[in-house]
Protein backbone atom coordinates (compact mmCIF):
# COMPACT_ATOMS: atom_id res chain seq x y z
CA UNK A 1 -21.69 55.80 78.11
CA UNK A 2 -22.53 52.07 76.51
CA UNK A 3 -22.25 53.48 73.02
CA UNK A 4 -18.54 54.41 73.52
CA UNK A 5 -17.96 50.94 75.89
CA UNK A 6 -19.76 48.86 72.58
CA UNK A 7 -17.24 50.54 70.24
CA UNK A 8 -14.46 49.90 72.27
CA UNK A 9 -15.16 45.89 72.69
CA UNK A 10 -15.37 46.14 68.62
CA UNK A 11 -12.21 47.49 68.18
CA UNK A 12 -10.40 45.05 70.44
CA UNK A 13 -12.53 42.01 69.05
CA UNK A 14 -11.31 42.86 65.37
CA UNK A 15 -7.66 43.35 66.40
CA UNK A 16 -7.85 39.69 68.22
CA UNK A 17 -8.67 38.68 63.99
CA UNK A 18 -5.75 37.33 61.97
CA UNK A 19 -7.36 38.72 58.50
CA UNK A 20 -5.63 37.02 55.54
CA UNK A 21 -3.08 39.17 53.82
CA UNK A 22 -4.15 40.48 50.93
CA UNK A 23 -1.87 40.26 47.29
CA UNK A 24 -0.16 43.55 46.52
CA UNK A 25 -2.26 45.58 44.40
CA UNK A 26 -0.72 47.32 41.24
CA UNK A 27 -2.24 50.75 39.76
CA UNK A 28 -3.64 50.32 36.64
CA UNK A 29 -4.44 52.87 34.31
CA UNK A 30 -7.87 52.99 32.65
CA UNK A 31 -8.77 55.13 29.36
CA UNK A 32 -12.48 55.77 31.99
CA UNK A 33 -11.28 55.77 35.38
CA UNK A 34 -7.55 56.55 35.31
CA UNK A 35 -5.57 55.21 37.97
CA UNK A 36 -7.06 52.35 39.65
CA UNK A 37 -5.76 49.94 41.91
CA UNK A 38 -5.57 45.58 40.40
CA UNK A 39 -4.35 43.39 43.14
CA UNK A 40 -2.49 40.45 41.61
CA UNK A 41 -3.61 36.63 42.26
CA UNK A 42 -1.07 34.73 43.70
CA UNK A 43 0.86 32.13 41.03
CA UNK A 44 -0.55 28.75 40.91
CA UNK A 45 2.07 26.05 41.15
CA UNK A 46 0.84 24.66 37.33
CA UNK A 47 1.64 27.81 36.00
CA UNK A 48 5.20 28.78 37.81
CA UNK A 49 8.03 29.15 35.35
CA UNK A 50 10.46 27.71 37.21
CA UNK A 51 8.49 24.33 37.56
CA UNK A 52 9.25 21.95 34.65
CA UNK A 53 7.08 18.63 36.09
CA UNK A 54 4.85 18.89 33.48
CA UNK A 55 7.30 18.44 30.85
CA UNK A 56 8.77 15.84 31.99
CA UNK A 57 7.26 13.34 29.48
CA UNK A 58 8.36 15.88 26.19
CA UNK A 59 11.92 15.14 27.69
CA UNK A 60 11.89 11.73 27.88
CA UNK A 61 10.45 11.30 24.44
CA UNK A 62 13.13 13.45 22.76
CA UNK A 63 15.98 11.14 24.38
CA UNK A 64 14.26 8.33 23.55
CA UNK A 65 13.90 9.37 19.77
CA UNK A 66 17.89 10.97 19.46
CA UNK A 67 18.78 7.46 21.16
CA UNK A 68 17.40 5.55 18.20
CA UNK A 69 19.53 5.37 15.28
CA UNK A 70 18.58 6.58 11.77
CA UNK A 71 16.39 4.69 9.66
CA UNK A 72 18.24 3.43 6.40
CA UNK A 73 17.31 4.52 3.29
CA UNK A 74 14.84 2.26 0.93
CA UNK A 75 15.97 1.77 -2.25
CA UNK A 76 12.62 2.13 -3.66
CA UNK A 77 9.55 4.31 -3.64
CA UNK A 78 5.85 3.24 -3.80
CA UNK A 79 4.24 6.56 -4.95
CA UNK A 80 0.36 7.26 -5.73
CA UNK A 81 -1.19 10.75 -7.17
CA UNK A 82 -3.95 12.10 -4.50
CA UNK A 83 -5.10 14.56 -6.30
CA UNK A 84 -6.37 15.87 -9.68
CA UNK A 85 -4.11 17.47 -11.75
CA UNK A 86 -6.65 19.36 -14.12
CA UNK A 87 -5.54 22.98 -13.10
CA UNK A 88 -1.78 22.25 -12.87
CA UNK A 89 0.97 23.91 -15.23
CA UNK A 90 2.27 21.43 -17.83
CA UNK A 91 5.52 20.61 -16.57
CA UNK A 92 3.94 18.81 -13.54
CA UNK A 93 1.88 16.52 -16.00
CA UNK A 94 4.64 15.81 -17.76
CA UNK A 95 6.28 14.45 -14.77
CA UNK A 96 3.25 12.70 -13.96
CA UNK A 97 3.54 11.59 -17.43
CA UNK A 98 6.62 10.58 -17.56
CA UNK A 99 6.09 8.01 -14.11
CA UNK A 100 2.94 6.89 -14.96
CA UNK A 101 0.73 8.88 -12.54
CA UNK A 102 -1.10 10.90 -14.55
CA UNK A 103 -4.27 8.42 -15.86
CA UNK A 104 -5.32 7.12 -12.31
CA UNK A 105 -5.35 8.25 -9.04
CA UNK A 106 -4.34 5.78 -6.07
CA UNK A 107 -2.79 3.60 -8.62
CA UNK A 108 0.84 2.79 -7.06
CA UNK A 109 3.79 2.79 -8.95
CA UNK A 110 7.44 1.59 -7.82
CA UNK A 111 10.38 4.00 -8.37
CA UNK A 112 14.10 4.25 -7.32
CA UNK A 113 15.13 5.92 -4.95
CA UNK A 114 17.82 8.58 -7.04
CA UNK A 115 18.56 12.05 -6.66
CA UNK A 116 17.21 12.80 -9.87
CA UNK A 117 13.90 11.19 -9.53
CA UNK A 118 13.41 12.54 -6.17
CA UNK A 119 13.93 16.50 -7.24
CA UNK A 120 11.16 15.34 -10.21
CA UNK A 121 9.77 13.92 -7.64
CA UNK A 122 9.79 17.24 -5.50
CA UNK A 123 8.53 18.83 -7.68
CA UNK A 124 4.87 17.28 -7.89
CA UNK A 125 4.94 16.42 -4.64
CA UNK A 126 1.53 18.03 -3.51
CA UNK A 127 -0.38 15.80 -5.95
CA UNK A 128 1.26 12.83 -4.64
CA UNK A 129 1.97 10.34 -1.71
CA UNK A 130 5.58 8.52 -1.73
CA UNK A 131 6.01 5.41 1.01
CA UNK A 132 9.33 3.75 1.33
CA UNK A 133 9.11 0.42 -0.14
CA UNK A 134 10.38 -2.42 2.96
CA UNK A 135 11.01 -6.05 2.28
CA UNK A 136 10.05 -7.45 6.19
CA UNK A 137 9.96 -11.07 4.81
CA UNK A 138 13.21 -10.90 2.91
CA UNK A 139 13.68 -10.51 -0.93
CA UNK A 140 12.61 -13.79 -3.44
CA UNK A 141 15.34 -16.34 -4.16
CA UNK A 142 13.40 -18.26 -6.54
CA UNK A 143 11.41 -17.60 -9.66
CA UNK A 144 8.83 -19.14 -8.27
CA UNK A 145 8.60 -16.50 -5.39
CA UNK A 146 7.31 -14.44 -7.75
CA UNK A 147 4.15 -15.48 -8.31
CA UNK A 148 3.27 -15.48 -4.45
CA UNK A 149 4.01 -11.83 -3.73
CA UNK A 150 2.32 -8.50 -3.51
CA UNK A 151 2.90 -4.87 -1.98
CA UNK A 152 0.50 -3.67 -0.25
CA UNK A 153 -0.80 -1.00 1.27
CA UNK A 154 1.92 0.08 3.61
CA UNK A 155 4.85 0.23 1.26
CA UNK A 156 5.18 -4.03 2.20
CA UNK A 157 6.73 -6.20 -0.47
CA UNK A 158 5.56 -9.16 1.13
CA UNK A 159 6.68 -12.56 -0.12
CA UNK A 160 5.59 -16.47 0.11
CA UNK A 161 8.87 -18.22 -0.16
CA UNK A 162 8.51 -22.03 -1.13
CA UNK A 163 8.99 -24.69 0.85
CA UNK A 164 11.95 -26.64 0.16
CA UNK A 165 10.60 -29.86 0.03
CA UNK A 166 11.43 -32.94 -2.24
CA UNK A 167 8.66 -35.13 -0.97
CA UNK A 168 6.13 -37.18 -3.48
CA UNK A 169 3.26 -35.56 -1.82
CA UNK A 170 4.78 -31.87 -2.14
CA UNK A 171 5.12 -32.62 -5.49
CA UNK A 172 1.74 -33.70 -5.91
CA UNK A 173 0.43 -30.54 -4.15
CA UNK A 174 2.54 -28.19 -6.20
CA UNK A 175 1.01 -29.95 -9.46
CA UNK A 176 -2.40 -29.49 -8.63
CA UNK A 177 -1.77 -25.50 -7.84
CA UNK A 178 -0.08 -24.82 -11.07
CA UNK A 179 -3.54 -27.01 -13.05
CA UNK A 180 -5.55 -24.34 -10.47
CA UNK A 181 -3.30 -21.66 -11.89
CA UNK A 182 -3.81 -21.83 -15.41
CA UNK A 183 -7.48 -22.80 -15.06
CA UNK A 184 -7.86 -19.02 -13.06
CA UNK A 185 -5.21 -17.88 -16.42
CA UNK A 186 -8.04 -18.94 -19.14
CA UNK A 187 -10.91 -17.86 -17.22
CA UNK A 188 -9.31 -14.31 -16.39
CA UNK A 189 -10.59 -12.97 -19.94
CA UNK A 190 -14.10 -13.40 -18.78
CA UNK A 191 -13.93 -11.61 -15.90
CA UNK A 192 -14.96 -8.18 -15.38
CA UNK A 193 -12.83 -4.90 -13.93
CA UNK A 194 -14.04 -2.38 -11.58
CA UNK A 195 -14.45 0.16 -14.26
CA UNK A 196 -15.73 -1.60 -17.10
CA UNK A 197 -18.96 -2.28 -14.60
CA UNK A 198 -18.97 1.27 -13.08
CA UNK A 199 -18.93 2.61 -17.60
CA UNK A 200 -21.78 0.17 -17.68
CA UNK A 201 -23.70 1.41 -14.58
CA UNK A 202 -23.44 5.08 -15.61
CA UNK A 203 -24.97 4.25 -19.06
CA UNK A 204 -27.90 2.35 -17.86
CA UNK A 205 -28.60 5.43 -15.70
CA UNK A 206 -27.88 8.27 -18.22
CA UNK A 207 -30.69 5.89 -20.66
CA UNK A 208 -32.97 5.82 -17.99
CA UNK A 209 -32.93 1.79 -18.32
CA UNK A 210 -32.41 1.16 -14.43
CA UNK A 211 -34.74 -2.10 -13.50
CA UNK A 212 -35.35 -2.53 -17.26
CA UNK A 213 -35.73 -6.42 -17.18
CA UNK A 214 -38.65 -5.88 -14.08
CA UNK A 215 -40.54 -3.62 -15.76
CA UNK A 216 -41.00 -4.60 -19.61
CA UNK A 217 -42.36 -1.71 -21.72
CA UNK A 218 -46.49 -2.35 -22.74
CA UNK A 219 -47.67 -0.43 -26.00
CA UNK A 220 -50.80 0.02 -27.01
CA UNK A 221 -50.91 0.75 -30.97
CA UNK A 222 -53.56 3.35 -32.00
CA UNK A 223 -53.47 2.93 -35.14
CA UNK A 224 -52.69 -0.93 -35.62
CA UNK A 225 -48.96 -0.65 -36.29
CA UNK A 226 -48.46 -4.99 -35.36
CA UNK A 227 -51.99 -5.48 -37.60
CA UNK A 228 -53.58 -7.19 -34.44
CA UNK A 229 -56.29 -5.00 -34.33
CA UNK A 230 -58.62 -7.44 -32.86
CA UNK A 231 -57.09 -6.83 -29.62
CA UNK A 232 -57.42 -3.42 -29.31
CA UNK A 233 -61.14 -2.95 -31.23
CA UNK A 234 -62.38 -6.55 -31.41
CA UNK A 235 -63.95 -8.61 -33.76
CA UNK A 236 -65.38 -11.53 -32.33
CA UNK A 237 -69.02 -11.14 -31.00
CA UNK A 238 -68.44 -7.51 -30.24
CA UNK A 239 -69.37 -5.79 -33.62
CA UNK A 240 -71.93 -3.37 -32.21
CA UNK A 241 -69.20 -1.58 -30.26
CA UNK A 242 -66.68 -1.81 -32.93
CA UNK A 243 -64.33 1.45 -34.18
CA UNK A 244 -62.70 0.91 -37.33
CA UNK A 245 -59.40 2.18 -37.09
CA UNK A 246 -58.84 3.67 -40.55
């Protein structure tokens, strides 16, 4: 009589239970099993199709970017080779050839910006880098600009424009930078290039002569080649262990 009264209790203690709802369950078909039942996880909000949150910031970049106008076009090109050009055909060293790209690598050279030197152009274009060529601090209006400008890196024509200035002590300074000028002019043929001291440094080390001035070469002639065999043999007060060397 208790064992059916226990069972009874149980039953009505597990109906009181809310049990969570399971997900429906799908049959899947296995190749071993056959038919089983997969219940499916419920769809995190991250990965619902119909929320776009995450996106939100792609969006706002694209308007931002189709809101900007269009860049002009440069009228020049700073292009530099990359790479080698040892196993290319021969038209594409001729090209390189032809704009001066072919004897050094990273060695920029200034172009226009034409339709037929950009389909050359397009043609090589996996050996080489092309940057648009900007003027951010104007173009020269003197001759003297010239002297004071450089590109750099970036595709930057940078320039120093000159002060306009009529002044005795302008004057003065502008002197004494054209005497430092042709001073740096006459000593510029003693100076030395990057690869004139890199052929110089390779020779020394092919002819073994690195650290020759430290460590100075001593021979010792066997058979008195300098004819200072006293030095070697000896001849004063040491004739009982003398070796002549003939």
């Amino acid at each position: 009589m208790a064992a059916p009264l226990q069972l009874y209790k149980t039953l009505r203690l597990l109906s009181a239970l809310r049990l969570p709802r399971l997900p429906q369950a799908t049959p899947v078909r296995l190749k071993s099993r056959g038919l089983v039942p997969r219940r499916k996880k419920p769809i995190k909000k991250w990965f619902d199709p119909a929320d776009k949150s995450w996106a939100e910031p792609i969006f706002k970049h694209h308007e931002q970017k189709q809101a900007q106008p269009e860049p002009q076009a440069s009228m020049l090109h700073m292009v530099y080779r990359i790479k080698d050009h040892f196993t290319r055909p021969y038209w594409e060293k001729d090209i390189l050839k032809e704009f001066g790209l072919f004897e050094k690598a990273y060695n920029p050279v200034v172009l226009k910006n034409t339709p037929d030197v950009n389909e050359k152009l397009r043609k090589v274009q996996h050996l080489i880098r092309i940057k648009p060529v900007s003027f951010p601090y104007g173009l020269p209006k003197d001759e003297s600009d010239y002297k004071h400008c450089f590109l750099n890196e970036n595709g930057e024509f940078v320039v120093k424009h000159r002060i306009q200035d009529n002044s005795v002590e302008s004057e003065q300074a502008w002197s004494e930078v054209k005497i430092v000028e042709e001073r740096l002019k006459e000593d510029a043929i003693w100076k030395m290039d990057k690869d004139t001291i890199q052929k110089e440094a390779r020779q020394i080390l092919q002819r073994f002569k690195v650290s020759e001035e430290y460590f100075k070469e001593k021979y010792v002639y066997k058979y008195n080649q300098d004819g200072q065999e006293h030095r070697y043999k000896g001849e004063n007060s040491i004739n009982r262990h003398r070796q002549d060397w003939h």
